[in-house]
PDB file of N, CA and C in Angstrom:
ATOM      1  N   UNK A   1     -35.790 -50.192  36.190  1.00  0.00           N
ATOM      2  CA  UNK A   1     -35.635 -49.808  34.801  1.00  0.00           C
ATOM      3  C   UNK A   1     -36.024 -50.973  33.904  1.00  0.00           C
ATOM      4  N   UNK A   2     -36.066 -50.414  32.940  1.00  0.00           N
ATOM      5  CA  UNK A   2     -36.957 -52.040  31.448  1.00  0.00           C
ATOM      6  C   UNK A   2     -35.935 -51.808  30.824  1.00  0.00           C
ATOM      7  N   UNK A   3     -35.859 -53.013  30.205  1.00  0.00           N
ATOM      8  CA  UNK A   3     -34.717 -53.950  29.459  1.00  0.00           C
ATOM      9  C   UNK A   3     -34.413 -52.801  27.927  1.00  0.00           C
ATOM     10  N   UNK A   4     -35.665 -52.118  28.258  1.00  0.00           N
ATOM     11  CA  UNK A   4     -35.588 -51.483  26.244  1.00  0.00           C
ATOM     12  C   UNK A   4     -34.387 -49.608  26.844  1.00  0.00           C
ATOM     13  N   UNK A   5     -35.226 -49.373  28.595  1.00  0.00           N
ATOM     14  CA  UNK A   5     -34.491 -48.288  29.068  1.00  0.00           C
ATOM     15  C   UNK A   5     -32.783 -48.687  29.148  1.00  0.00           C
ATOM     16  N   UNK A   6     -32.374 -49.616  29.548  1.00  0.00           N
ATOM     17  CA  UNK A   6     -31.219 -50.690  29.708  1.00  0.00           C
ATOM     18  C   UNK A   6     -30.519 -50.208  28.529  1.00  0.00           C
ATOM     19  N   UNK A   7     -30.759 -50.854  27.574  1.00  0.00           N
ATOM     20  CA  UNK A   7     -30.700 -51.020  26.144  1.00  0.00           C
ATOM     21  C   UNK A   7     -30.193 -49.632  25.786  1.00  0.00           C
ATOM     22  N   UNK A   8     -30.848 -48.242  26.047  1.00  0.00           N
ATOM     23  CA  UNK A   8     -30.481 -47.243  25.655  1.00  0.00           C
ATOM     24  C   UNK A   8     -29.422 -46.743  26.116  1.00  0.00           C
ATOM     25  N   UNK A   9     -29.356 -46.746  27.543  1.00  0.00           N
ATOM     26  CA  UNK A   9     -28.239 -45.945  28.513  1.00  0.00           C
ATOM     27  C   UNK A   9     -26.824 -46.892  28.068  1.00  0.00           C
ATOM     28  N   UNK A  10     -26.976 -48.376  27.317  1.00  0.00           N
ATOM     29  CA  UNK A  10     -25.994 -48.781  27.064  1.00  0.00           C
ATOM     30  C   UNK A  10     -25.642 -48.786  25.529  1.00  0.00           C
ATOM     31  N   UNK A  11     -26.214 -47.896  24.892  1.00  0.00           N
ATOM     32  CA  UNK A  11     -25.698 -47.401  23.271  1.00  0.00           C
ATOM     33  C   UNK A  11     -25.492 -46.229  23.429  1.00  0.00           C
ATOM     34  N   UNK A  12     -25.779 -45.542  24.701  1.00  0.00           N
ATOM     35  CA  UNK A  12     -25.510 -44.257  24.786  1.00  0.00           C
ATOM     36  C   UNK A  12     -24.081 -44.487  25.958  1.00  0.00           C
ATOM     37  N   UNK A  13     -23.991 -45.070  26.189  1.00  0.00           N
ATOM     38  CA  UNK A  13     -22.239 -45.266  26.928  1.00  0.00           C
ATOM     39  C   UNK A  13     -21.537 -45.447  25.628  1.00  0.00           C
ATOM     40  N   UNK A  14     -21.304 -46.599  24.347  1.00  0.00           N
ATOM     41  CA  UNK A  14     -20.779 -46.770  23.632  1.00  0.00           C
ATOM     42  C   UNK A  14     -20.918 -45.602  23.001  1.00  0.00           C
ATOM     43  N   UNK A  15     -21.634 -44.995  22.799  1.00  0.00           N
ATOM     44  CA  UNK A  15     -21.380 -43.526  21.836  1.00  0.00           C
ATOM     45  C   UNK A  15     -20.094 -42.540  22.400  1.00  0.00           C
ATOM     46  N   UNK A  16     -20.395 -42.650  23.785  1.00  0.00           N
ATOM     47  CA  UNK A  16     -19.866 -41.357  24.913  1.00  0.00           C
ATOM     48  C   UNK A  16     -18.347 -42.172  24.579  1.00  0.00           C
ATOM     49  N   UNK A  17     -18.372 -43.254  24.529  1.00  0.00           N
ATOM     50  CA  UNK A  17     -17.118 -44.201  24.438  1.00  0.00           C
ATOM     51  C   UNK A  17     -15.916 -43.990  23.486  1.00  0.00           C
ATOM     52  N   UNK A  18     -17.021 -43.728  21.740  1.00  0.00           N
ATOM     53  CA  UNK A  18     -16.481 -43.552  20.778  1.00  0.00           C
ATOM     54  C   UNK A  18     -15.673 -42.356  20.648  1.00  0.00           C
ATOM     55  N   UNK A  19     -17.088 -41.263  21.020  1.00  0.00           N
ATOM     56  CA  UNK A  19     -16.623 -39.776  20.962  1.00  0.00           C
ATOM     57  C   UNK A  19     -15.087 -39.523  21.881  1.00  0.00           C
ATOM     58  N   UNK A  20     -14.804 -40.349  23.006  1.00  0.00           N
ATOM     59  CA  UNK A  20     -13.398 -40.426  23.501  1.00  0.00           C
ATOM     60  C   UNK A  20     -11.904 -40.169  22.719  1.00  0.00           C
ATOM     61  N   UNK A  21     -12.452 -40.950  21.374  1.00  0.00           N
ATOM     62  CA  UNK A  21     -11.120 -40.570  20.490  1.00  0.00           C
ATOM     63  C   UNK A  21     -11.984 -39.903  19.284  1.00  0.00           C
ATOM     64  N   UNK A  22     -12.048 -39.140  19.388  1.00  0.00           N
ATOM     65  CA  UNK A  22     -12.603 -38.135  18.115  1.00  0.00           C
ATOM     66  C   UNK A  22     -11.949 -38.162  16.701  1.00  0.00           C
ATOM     67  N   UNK A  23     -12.017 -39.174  15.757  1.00  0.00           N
ATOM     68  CA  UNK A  23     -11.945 -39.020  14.314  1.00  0.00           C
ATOM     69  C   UNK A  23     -13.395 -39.213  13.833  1.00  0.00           C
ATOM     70  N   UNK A  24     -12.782 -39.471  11.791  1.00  0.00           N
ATOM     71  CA  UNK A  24     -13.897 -39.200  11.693  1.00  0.00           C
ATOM     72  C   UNK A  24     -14.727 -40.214  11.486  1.00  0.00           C
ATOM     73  N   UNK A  25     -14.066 -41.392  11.404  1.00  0.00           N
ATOM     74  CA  UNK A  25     -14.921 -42.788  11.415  1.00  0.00           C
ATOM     75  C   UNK A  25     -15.508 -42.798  12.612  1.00  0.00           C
ATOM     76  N   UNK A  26     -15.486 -42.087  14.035  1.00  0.00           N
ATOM     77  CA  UNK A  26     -15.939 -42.277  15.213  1.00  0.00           C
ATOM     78  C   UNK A  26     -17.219 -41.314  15.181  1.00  0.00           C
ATOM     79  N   UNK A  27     -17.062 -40.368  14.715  1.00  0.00           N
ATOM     80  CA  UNK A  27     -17.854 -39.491  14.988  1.00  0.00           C
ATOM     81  C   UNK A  27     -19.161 -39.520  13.968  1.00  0.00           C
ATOM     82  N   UNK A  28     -18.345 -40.244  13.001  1.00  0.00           N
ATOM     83  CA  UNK A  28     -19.547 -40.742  11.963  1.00  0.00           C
ATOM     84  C   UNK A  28     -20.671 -41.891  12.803  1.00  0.00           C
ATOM     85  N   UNK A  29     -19.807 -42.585  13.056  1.00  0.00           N
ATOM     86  CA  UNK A  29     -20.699 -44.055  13.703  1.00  0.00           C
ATOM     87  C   UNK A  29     -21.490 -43.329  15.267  1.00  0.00           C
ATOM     88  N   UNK A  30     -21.044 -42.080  15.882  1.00  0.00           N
ATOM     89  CA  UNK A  30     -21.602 -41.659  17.046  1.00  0.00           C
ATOM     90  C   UNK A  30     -22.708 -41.123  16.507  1.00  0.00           C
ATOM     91  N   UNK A  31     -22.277 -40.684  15.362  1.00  0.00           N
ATOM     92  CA  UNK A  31     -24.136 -39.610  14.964  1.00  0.00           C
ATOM     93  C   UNK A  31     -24.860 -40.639  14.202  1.00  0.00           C
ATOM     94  N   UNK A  32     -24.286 -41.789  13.440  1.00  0.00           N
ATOM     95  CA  UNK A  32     -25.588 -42.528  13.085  1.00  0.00           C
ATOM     96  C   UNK A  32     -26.267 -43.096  14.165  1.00  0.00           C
ATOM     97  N   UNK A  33     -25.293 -43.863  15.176  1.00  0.00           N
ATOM     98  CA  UNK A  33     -26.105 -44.219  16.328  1.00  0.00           C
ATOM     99  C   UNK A  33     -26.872 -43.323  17.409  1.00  0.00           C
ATOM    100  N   UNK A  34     -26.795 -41.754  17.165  1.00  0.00           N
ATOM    101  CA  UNK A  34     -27.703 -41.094  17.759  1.00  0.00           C
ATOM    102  C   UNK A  34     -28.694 -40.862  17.043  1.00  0.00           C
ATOM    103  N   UNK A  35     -28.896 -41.298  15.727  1.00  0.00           N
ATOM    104  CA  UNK A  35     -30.343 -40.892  14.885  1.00  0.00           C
ATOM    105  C   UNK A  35     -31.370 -41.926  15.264  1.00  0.00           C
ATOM    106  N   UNK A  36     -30.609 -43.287  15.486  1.00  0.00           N
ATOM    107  CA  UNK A  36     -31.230 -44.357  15.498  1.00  0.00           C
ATOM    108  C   UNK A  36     -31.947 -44.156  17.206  1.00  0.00           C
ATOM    109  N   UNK A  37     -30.945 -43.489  17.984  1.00  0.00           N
ATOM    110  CA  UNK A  37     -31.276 -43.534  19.283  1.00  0.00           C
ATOM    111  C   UNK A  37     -32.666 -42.460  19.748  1.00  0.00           C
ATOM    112  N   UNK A  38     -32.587 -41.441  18.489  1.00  0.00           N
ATOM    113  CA  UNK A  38     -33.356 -40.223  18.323  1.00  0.00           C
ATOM    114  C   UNK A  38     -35.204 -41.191  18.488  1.00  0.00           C
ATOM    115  N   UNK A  39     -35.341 -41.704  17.786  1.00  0.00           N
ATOM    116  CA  UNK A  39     -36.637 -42.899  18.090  1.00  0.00           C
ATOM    117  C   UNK A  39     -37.271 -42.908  19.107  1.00  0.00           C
ATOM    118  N   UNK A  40     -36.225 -43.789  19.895  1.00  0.00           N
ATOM    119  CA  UNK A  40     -36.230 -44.433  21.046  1.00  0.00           C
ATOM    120  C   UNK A  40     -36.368 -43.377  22.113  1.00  0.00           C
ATOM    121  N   UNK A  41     -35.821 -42.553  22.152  1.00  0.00           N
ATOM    122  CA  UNK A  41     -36.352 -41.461  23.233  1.00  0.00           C
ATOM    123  C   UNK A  41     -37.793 -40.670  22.606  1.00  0.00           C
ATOM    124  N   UNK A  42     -37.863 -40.421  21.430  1.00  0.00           N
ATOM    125  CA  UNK A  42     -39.289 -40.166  21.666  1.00  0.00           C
ATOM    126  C   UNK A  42     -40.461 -40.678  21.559  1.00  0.00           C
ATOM    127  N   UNK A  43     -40.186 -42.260  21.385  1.00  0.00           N
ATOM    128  CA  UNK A  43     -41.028 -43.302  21.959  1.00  0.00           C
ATOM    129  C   UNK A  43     -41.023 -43.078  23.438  1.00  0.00           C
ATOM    130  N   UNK A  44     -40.246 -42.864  24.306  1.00  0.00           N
ATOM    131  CA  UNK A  44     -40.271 -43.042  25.454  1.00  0.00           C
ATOM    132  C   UNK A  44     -40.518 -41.707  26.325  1.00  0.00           C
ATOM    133  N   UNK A  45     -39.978 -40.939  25.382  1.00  0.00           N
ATOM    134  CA  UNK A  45     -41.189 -39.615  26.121  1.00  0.00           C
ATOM    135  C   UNK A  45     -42.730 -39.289  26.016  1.00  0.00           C
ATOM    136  N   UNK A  46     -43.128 -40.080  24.781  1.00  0.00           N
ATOM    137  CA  UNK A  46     -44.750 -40.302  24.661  1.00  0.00           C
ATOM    138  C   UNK A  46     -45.028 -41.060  25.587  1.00  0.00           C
ATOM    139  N   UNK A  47     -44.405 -42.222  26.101  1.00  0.00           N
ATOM    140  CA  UNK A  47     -44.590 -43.370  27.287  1.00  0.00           C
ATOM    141  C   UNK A  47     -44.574 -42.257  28.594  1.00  0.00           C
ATOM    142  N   UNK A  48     -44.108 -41.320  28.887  1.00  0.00           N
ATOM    143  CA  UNK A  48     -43.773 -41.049  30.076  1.00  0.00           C
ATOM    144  C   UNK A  48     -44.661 -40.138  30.283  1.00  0.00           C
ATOM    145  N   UNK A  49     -44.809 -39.458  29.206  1.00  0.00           N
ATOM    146  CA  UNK A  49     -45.892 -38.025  29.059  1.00  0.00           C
ATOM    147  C   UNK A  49     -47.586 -38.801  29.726  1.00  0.00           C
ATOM    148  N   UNK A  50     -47.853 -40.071  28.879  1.00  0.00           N
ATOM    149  CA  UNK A  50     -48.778 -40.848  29.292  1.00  0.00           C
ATOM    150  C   UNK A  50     -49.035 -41.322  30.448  1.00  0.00           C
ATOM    151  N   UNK A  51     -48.289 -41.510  31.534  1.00  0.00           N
ATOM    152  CA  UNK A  51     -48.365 -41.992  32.689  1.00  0.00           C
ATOM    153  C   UNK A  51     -48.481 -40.479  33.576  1.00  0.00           C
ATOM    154  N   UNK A  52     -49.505 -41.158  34.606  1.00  0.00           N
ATOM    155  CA  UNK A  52     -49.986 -40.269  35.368  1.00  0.00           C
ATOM    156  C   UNK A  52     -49.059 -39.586  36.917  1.00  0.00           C
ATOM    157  N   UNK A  53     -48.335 -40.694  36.987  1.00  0.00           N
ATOM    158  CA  UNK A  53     -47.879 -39.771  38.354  1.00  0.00           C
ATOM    159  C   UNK A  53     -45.913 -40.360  37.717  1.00  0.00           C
ATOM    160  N   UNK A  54     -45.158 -40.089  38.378  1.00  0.00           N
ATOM    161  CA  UNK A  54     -43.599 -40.134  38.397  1.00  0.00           C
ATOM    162  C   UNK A  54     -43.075 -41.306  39.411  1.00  0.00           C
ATOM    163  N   UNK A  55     -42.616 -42.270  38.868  1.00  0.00           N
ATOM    164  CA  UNK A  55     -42.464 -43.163  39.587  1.00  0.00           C
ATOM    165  C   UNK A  55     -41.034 -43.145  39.507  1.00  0.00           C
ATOM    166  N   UNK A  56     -40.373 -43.127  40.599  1.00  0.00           N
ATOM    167  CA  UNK A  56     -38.336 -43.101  41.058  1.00  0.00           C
ATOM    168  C   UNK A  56     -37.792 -43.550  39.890  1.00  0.00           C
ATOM    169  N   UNK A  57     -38.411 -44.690  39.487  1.00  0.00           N
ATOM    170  CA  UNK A  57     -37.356 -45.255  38.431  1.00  0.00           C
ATOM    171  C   UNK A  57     -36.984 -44.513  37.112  1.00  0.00           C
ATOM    172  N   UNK A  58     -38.539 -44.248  36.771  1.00  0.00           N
ATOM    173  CA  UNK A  58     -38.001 -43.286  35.610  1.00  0.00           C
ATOM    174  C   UNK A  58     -37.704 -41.814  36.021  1.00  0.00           C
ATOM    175  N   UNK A  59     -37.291 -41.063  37.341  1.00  0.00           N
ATOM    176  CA  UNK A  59     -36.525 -40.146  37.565  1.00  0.00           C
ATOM    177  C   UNK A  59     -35.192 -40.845  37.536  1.00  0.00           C
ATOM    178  N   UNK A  60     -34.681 -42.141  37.809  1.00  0.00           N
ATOM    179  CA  UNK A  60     -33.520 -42.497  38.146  1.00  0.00           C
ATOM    180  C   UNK A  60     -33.091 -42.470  36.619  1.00  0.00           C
ATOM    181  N   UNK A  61     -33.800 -43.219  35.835  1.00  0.00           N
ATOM    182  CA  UNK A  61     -33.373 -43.417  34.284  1.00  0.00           C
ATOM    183  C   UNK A  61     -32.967 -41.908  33.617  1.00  0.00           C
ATOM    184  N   UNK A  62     -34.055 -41.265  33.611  1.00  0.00           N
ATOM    185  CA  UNK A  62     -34.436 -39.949  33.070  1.00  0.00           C
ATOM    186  C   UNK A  62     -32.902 -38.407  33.539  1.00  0.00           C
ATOM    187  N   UNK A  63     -32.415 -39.028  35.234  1.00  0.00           N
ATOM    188  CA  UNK A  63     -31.264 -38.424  35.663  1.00  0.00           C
ATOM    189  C   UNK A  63     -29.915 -39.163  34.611  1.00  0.00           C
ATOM    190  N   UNK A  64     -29.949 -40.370  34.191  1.00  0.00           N
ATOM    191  CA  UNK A  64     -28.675 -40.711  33.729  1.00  0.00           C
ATOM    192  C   UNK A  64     -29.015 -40.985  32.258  1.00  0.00           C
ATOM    193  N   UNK A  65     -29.686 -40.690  31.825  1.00  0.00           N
ATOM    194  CA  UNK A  65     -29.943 -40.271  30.159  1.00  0.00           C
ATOM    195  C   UNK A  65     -29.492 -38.966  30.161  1.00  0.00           C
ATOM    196  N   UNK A  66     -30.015 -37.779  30.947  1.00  0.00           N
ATOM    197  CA  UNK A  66     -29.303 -36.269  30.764  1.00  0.00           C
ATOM    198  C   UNK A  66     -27.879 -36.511  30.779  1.00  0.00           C
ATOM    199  N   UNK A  67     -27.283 -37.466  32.230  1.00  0.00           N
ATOM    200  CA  UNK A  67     -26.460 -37.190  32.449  1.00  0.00           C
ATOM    201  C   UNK A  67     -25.030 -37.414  31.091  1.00  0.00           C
ATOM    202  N   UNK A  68     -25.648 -38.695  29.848  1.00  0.00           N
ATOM    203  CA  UNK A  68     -25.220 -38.997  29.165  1.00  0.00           C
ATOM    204  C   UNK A  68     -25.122 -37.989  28.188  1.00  0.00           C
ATOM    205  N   UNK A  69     -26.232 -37.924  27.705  1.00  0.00           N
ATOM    206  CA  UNK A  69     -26.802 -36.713  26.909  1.00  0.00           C
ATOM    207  C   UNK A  69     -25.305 -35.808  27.090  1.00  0.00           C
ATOM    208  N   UNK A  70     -25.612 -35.295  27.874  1.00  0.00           N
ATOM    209  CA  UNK A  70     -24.851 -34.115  28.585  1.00  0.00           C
ATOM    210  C   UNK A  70     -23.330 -34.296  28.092  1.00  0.00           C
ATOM    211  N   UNK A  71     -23.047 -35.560  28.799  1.00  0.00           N
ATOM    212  CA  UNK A  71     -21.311 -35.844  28.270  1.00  0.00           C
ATOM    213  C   UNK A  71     -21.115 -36.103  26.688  1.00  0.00           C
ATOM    214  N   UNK A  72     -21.991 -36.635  26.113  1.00  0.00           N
ATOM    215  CA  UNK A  72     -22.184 -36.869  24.785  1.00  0.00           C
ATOM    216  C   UNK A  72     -22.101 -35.386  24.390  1.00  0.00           C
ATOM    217  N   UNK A  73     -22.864 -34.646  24.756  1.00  0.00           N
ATOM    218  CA  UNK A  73     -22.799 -32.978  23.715  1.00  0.00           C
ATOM    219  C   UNK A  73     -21.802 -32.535  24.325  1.00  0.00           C
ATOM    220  N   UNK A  74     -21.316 -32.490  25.120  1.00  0.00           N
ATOM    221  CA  UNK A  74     -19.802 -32.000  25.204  1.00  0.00           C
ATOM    222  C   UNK A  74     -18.529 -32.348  25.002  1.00  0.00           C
ATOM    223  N   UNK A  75     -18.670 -33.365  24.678  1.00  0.00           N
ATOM    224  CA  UNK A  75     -17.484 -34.304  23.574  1.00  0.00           C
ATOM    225  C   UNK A  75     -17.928 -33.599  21.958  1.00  0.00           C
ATOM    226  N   UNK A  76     -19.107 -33.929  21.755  1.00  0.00           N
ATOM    227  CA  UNK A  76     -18.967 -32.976  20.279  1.00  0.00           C
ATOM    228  C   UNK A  76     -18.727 -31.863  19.989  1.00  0.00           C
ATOM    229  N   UNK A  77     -19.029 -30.936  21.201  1.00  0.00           N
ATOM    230  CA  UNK A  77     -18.777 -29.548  20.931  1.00  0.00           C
ATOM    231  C   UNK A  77     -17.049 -29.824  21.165  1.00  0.00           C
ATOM    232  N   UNK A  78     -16.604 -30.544  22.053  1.00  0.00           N
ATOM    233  CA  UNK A  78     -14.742 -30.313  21.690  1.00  0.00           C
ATOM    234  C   UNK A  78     -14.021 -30.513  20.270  1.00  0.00           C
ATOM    235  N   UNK A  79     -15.111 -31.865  19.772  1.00  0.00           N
ATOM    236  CA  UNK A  79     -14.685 -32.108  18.644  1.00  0.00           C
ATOM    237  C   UNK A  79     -14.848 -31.191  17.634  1.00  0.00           C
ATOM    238  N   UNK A  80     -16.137 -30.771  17.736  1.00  0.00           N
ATOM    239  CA  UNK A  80     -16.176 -29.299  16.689  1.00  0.00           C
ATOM    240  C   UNK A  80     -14.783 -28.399  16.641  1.00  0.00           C
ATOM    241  N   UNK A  81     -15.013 -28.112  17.794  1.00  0.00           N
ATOM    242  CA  UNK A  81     -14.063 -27.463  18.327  1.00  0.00           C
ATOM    243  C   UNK A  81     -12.366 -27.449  17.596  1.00  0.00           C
ATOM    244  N   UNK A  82     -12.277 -29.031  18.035  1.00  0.00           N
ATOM    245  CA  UNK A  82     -10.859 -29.044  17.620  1.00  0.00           C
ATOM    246  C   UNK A  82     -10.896 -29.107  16.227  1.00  0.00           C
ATOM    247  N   UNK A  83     -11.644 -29.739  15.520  1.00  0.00           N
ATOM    248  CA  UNK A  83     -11.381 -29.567  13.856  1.00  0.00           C
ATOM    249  C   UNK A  83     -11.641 -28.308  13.045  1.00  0.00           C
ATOM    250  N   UNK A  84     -12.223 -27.362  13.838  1.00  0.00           N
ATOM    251  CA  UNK A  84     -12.503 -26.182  13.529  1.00  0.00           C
ATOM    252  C   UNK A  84     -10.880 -25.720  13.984  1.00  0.00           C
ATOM    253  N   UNK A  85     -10.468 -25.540  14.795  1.00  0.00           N
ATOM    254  CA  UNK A  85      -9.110 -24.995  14.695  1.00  0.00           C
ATOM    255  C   UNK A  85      -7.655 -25.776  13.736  1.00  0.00           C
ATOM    256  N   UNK A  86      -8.291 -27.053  13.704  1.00  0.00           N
ATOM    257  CA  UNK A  86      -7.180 -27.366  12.522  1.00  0.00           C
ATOM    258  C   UNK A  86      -7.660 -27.254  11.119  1.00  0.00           C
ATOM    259  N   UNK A  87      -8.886 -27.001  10.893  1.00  0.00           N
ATOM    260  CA  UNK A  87      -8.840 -25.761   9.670  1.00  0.00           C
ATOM    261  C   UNK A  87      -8.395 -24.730   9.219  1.00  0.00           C
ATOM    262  N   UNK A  88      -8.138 -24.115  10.749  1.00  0.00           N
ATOM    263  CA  UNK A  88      -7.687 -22.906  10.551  1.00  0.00           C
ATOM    264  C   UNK A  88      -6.358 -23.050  10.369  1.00  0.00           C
ATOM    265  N   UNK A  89      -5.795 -24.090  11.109  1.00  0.00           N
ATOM    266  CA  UNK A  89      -3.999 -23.953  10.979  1.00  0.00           C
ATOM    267  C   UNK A  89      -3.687 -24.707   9.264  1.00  0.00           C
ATOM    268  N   UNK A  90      -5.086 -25.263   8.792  1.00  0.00           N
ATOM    269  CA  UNK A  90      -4.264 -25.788   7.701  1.00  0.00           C
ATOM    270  C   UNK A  90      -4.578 -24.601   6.773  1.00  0.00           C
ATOM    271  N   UNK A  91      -5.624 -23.899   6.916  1.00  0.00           N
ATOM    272  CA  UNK A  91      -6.077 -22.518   5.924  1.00  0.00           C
ATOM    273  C   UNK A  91      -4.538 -21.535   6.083  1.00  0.00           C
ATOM    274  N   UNK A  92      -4.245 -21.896   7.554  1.00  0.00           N
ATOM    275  CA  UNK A  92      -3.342 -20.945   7.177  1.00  0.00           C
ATOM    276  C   UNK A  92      -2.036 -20.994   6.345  1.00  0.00           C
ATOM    277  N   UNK A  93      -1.768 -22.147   5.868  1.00  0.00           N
ATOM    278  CA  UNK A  93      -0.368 -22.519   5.058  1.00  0.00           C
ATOM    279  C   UNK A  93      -0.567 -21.988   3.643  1.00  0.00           C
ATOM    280  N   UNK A  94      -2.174 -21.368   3.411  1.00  0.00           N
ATOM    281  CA  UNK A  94      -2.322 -20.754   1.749  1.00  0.00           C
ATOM    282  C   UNK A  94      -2.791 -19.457   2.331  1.00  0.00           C
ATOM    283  N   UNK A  95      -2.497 -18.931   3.104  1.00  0.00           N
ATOM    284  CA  UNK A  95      -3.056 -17.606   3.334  1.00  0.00           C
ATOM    285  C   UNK A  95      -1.908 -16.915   4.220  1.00  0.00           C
ATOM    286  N   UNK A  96      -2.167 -15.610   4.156  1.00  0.00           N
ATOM    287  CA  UNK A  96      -1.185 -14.469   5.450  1.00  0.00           C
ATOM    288  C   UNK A  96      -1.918 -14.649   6.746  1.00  0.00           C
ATOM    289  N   UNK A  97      -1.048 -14.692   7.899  1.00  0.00           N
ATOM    290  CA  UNK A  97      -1.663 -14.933   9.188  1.00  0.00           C
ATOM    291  C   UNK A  97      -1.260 -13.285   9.820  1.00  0.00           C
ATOM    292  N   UNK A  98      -2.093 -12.740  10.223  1.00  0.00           N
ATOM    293  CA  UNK A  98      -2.096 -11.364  10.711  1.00  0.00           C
ATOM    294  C   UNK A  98      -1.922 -11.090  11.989  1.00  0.00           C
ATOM    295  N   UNK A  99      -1.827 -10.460  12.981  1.00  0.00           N
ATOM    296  CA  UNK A  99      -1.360 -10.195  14.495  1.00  0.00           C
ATOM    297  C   UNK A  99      -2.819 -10.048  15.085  1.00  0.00           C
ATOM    298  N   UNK A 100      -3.902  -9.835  14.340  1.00  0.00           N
ATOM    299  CA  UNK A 100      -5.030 -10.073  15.363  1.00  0.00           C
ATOM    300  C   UNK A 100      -5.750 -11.324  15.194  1.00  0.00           C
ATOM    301  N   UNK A 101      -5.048 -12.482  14.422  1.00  0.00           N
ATOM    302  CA  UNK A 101      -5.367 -13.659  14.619  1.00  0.00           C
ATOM    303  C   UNK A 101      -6.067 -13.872  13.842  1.00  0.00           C
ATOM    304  N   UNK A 102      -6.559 -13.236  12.758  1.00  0.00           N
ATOM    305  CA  UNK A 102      -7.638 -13.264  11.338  1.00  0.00           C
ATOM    306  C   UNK A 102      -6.691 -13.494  10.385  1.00  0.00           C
ATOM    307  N   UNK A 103      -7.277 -14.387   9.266  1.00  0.00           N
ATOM    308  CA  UNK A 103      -6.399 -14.534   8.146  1.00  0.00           C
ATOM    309  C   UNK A 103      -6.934 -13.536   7.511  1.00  0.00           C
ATOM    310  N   UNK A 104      -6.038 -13.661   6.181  1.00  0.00           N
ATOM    311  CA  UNK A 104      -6.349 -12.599   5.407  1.00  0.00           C
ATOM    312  C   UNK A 104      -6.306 -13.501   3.825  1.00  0.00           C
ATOM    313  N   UNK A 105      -7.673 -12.954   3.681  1.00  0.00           N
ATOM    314  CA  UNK A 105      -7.864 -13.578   2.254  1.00  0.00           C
ATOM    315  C   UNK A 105      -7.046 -13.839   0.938  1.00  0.00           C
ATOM    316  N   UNK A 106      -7.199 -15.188   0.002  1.00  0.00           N
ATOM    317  CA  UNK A 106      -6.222 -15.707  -0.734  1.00  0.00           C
ATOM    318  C   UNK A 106      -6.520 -14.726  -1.931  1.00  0.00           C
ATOM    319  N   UNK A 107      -7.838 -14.236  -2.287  1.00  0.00           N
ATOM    320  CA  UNK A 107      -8.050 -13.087  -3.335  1.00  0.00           C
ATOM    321  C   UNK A 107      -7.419 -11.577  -2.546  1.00  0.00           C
ATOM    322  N   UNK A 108      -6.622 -11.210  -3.398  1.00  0.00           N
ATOM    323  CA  UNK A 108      -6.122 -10.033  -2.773  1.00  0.00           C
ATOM    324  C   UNK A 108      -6.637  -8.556  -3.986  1.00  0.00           C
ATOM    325  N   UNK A 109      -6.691  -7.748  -3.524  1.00  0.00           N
ATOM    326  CA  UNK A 109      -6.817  -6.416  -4.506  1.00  0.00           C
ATOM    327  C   UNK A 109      -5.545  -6.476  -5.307  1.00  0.00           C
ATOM    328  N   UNK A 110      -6.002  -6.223  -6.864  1.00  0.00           N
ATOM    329  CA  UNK A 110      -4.406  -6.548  -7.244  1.00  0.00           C
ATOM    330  C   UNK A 110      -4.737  -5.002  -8.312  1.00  0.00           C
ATOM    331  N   UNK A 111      -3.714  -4.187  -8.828  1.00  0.00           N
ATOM    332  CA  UNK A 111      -3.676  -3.157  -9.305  1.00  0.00           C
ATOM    333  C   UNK A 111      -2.963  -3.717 -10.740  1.00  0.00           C
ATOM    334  N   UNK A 112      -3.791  -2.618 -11.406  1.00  0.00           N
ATOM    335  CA  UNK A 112      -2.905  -2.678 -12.809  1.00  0.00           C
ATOM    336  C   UNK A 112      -2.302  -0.941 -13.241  1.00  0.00           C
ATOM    337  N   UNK A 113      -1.497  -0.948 -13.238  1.00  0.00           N
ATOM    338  CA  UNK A 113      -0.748   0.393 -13.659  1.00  0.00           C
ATOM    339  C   UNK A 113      -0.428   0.661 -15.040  1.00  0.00           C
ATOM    340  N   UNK A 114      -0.968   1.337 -15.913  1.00  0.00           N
ATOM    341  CA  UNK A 114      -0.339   1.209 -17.000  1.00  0.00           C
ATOM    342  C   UNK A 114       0.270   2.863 -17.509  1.00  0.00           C
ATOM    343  N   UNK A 115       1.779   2.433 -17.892  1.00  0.00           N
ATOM    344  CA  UNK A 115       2.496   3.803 -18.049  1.00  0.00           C
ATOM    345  C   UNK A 115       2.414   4.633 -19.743  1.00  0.00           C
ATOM    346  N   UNK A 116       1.750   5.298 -20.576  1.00  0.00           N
ATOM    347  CA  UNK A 116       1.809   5.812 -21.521  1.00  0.00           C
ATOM    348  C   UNK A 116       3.097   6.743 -21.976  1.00  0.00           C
TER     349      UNK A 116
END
């Protein structure tokens, strides 16, 4: 592996690292450092596309970049995940919570009756 492949698989551990405790200062600093990282892989897929035959190393690299990849998008999708449901539990302290698990909207139909 080259020092620049090195380089990546080890900003992509510190990301996988961050995403471990999911707030939002973490998750901020995980996605700037994946924009920056966004580059660097497609510098290095033009490098790879260019070369003529597959040499082990960059299958070896290329297996533990997915493999990062991989743990990296599934830490965000939890994180989605979980802040998407504590939206919901905080939506629900201004709204009616219903038995099929849907809130029910803060605008309600409101009637006016007037008696002559």
């Amino acid at each position: 592996m080259e020092p620049g492949e090195i380089k990546m698989l080890t900003e992509l551990q510190g990301i996988r690292r961050l995403l471990d405790a999911p707030n939002t200062a973490n998750i901020r600093a995980a996605s700037e450092g994946l924009q920056t990282l966004a580059l660097s892989i497609e510098t290095l897929s033009g490098r790879l596309f260019a070369q003529n035959g597959t040499v082990q190393d960059n299958a070896d690299f290329l297996t533990r970049l997915r493999a990062e990849l991989s743990s990296i998008c599934a830490l965000l999708q939890n994180a989605s995940a979980y802040f998407n449901r504590l939206g919901i539990l905080r939506a629900s302290q201004f709204g009616a919570y219903e038995r099929t698990g849907e809130f029910r909207s803060l605008d309600s139909p409101r009637r006016v009756s007037v008696q002559l």
